[in-house]
N, C-alpha and C. Protein backbone atom coordinates (compact mmCIF):
# COMPACT_ATOMS: atom_id res chain seq x y z
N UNK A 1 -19.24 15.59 32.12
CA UNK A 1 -18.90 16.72 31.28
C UNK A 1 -19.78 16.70 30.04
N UNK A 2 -20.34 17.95 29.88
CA UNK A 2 -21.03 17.88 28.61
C UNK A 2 -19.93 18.86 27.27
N UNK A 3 -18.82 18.78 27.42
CA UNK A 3 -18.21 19.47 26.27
C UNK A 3 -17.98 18.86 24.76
N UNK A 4 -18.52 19.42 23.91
CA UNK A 4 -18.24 18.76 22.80
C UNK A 4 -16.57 18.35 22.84
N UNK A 5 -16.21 17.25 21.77
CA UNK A 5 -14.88 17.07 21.77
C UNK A 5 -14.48 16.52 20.07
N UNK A 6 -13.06 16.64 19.60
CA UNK A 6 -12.53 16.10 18.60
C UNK A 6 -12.02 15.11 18.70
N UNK A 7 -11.44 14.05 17.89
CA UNK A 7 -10.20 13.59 17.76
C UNK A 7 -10.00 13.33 16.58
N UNK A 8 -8.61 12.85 15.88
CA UNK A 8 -7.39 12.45 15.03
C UNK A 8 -7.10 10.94 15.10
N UNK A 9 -7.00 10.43 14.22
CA UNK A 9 -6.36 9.39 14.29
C UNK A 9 -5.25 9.30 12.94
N UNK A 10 -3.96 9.26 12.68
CA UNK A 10 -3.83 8.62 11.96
C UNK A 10 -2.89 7.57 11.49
N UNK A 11 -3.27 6.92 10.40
CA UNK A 11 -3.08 5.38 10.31
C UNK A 11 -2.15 5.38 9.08
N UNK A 12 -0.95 4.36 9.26
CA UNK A 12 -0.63 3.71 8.30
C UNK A 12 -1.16 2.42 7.29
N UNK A 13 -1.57 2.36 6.04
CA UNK A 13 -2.62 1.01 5.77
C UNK A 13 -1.58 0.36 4.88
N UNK A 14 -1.79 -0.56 5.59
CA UNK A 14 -0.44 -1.98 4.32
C UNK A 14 -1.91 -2.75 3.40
N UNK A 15 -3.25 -2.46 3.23
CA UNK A 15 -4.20 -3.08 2.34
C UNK A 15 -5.03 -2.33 2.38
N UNK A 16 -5.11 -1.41 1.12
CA UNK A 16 -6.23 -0.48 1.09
C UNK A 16 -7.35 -1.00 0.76
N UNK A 17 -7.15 -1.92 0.06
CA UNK A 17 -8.90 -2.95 -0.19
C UNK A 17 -9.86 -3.19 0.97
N UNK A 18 -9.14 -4.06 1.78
CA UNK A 18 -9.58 -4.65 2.57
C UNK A 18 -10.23 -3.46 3.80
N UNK A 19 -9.28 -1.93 3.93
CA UNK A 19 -9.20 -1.44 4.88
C UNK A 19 -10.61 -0.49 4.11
N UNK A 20 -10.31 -0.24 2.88
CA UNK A 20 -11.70 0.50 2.72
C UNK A 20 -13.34 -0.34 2.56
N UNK A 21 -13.22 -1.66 3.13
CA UNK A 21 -14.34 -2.18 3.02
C UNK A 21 -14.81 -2.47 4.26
N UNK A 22 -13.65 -2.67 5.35
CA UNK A 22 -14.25 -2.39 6.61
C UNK A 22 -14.24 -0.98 7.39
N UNK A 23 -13.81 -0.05 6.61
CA UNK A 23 -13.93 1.37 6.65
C UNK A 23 -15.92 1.82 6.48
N UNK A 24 -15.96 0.95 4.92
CA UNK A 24 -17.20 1.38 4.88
C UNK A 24 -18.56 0.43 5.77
N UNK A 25 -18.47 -0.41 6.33
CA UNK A 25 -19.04 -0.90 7.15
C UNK A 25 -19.02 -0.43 8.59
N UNK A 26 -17.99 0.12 8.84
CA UNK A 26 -18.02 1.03 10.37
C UNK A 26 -18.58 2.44 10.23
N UNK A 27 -18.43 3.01 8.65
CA UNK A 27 -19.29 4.45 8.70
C UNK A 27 -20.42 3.56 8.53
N UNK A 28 -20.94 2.77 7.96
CA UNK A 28 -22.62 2.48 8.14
C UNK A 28 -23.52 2.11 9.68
N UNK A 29 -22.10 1.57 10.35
CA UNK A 29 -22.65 1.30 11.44
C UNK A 29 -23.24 2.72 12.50
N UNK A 30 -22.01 3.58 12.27
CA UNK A 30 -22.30 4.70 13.42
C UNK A 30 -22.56 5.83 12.98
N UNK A 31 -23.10 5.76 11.77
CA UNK A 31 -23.68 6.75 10.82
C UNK A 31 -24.82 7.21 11.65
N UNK A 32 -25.74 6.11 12.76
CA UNK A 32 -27.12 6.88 13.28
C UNK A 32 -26.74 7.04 14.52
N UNK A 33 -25.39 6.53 14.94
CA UNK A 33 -25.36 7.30 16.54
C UNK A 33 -25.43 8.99 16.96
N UNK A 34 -26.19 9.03 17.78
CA UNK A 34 -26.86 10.73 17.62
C UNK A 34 -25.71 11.11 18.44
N UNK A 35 -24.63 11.04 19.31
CA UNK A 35 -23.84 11.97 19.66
C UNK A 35 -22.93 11.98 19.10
N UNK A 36 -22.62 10.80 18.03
CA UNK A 36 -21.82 10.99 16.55
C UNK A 36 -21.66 12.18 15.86
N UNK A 37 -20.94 13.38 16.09
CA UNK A 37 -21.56 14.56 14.92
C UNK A 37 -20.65 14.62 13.68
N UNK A 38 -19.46 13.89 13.51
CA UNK A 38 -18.80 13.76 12.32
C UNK A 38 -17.82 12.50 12.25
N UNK A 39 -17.70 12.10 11.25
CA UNK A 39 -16.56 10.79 10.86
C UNK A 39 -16.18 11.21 9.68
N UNK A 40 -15.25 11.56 9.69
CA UNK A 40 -14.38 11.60 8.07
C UNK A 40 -13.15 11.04 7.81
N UNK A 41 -13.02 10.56 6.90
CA UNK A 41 -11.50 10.08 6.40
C UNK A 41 -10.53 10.72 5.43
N UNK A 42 -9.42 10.88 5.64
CA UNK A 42 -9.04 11.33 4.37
C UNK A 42 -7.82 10.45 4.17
N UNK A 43 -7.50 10.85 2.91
CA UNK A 43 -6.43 9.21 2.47
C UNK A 43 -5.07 10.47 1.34
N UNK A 44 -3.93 10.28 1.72
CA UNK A 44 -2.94 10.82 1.17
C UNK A 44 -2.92 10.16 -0.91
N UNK A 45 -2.33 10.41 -1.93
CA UNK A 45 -2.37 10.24 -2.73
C UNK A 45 -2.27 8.67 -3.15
N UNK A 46 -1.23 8.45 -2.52
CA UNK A 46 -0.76 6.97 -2.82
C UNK A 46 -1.69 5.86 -1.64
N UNK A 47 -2.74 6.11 -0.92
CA UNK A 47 -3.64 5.61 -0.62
C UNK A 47 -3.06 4.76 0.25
N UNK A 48 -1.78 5.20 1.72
CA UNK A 48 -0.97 4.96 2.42
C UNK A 48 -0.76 4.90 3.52
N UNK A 49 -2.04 6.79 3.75
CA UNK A 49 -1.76 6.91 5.02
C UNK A 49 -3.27 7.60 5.02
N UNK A 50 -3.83 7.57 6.01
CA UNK A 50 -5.17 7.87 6.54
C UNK A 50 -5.33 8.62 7.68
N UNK A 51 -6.38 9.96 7.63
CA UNK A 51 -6.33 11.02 8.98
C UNK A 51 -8.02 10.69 8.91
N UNK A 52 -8.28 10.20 10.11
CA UNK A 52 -9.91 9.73 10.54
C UNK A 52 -10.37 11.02 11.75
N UNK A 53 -11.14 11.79 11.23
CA UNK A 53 -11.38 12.75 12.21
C UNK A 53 -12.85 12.11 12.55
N UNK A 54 -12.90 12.79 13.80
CA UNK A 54 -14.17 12.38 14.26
C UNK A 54 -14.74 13.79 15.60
N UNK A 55 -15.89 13.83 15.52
CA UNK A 55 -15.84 14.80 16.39
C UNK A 55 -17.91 14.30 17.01
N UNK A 56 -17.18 14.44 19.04
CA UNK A 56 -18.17 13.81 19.39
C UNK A 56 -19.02 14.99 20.45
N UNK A 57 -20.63 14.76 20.85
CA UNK A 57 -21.55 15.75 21.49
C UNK A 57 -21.16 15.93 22.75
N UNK A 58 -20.43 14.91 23.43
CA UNK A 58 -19.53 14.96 24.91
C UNK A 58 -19.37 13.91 25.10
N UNK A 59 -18.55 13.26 26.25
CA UNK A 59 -18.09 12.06 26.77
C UNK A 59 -19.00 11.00 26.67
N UNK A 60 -20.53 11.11 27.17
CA UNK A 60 -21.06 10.05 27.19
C UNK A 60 -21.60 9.62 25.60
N UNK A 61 -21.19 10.75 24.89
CA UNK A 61 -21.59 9.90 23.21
C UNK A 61 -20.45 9.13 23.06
N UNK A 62 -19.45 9.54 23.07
CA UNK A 62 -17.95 8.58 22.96
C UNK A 62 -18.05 7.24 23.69
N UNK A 63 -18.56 7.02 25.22
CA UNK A 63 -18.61 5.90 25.34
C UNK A 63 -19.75 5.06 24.77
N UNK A 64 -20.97 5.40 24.36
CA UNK A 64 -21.56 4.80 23.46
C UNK A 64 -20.97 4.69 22.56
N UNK A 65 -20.12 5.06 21.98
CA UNK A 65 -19.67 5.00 20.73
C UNK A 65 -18.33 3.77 20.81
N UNK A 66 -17.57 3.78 21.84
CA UNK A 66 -16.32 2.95 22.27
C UNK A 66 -16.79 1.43 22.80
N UNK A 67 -18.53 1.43 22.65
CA UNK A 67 -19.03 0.27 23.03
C UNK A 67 -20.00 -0.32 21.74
N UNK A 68 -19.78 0.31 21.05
CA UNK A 68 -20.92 -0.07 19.69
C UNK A 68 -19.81 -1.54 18.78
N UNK A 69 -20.75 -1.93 18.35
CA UNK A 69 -19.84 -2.96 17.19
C UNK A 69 -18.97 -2.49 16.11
N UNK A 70 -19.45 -1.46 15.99
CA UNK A 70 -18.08 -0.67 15.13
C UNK A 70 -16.86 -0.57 15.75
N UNK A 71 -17.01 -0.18 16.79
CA UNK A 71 -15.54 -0.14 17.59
C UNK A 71 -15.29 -1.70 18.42
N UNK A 72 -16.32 -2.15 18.82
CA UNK A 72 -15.73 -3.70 19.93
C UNK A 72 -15.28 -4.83 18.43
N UNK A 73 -15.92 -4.76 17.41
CA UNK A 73 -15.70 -6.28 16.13
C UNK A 73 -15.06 -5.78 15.29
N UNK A 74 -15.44 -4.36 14.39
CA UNK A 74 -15.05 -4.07 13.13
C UNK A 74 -13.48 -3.22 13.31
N UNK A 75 -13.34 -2.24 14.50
CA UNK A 75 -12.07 -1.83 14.31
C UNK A 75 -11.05 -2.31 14.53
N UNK A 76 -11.18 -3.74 14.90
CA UNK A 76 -9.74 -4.43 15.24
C UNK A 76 -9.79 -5.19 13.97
N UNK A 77 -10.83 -5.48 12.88
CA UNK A 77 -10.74 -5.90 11.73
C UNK A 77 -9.81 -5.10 11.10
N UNK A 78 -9.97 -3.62 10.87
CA UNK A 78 -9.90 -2.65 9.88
C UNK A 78 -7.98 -2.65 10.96
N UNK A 79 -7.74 -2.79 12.02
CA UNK A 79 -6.56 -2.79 12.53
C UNK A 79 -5.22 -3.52 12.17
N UNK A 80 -5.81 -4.80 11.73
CA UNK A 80 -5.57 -5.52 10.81
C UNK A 80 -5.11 -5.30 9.57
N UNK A 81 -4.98 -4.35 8.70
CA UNK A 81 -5.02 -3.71 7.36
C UNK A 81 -4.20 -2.39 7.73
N UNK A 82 -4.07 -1.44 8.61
CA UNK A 82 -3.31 -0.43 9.16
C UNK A 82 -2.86 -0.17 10.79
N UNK A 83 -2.18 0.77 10.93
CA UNK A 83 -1.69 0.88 12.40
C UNK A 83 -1.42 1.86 12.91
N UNK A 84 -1.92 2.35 14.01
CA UNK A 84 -2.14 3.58 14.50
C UNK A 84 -0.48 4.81 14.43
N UNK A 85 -0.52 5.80 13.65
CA UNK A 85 0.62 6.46 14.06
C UNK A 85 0.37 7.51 14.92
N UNK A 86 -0.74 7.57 15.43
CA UNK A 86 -1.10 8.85 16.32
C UNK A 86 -2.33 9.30 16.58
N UNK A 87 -2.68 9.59 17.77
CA UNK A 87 -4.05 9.05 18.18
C UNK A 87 -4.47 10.31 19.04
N UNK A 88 -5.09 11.43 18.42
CA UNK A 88 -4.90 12.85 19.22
C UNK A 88 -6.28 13.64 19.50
N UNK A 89 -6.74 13.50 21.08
CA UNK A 89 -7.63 13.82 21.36
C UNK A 89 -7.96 15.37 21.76
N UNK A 90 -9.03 15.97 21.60
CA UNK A 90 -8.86 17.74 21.02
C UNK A 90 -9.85 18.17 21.90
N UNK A 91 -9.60 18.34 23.21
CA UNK A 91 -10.94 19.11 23.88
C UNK A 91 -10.75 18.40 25.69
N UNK A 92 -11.84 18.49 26.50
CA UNK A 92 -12.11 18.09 27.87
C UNK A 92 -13.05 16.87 27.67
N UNK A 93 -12.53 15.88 28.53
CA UNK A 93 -13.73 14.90 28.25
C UNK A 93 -13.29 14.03 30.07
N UNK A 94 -14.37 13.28 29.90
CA UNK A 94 -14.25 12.69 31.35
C UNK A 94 -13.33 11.84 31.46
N UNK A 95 -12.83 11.62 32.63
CA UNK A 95 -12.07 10.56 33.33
C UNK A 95 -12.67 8.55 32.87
N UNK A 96 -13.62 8.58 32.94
CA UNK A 96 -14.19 7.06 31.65
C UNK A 96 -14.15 7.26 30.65
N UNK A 97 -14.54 8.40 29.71
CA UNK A 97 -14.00 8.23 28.20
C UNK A 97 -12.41 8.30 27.99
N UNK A 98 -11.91 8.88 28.93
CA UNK A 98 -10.36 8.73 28.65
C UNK A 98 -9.79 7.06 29.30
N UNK A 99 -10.28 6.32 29.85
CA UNK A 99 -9.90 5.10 30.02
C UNK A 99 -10.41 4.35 29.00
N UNK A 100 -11.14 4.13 27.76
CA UNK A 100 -11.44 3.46 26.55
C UNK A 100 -10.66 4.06 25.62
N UNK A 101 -9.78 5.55 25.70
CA UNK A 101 -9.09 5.26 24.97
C UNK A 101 -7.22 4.94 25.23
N UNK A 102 -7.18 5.08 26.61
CA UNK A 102 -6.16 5.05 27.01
C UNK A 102 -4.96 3.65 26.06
N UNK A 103 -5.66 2.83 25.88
CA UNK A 103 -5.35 1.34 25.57
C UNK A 103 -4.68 1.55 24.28
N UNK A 104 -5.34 3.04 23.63
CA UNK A 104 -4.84 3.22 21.88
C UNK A 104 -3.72 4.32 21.70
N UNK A 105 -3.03 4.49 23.25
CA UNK A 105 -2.26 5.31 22.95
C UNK A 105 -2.50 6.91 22.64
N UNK A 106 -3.55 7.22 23.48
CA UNK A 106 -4.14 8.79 23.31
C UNK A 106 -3.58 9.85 23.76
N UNK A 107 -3.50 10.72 22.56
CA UNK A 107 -2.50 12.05 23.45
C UNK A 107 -3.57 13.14 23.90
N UNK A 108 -3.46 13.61 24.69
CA UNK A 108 -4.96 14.49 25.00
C UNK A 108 -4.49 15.86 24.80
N UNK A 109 -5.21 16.92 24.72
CA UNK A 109 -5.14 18.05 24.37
C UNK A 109 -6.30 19.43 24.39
N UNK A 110 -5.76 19.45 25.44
CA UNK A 110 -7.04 20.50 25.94
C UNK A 110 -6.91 22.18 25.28
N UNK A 111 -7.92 22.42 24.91
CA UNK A 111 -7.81 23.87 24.19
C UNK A 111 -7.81 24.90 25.18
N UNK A 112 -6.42 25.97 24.69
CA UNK A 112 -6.56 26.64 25.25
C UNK A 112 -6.68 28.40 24.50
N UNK A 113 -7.12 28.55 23.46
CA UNK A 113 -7.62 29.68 23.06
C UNK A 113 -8.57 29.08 21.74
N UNK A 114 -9.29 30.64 21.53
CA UNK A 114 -9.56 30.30 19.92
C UNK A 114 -11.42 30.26 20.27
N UNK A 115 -11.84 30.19 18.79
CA UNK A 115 -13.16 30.17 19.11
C UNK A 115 -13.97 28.89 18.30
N UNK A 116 -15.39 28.78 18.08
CA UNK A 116 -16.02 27.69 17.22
C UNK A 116 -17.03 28.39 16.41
N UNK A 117 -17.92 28.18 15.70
CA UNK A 117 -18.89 29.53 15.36
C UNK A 117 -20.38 28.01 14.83
């Protein structure tokens, strides 16, 4: 499948220190992956709860991406520091990218109206 795709993650963090320093070492890492087309974080006031969007060029950037050191060393670091409350995938993607994330509890969600521009 070549469909672009989204996802959601978000996290509860019991150490925002720690979680924003291996935060910023995983955006440095996959900052040059080219089917990478966005990583963002956003963090509620009290610096508590975290919505990690990410949005990828199609399936086979995701599994490059579900095999890079950002995701196999650093996100079970940064896992360590918070914990997944919801893990929500936004589009069509293949039958192997949905088994790397199956393990994190992925809700899938295929679009069914609407446009992109």
């Amino acid at each position: 499948m070549t469909n672009k795709f989204r996802l959601t993650n978000v996290l509860n963090i019991s150490d925002i220190e720690q979680f924003t320093d291996i935060a910023k070492k995983i955006i440095a890492e996959i900052e040059s992956e080219v089917g990478t087309l966005a990583f963002q974080m956003y963090m509620d006031e009290q610096n508590s709860k975290c919505v990690i969007y990410e949005q990828f060029a199609d399936s086979d950037a995701w599994i490059t991406h579900a095999n890079s050191n950002a995701a196999k060393l650093l996100l079970p670091e940064l896992l360590k520091h918070a914990s997944i409350e919801k893990f929500e995938v936004l589009g069509d993607l293949s039958e192997e990218a949905k088994k790397t994330m199956d393990g994190l509890g992925a809700i899938y969600l295929k679009r069914k109206m609407g446009f992109e521009k």
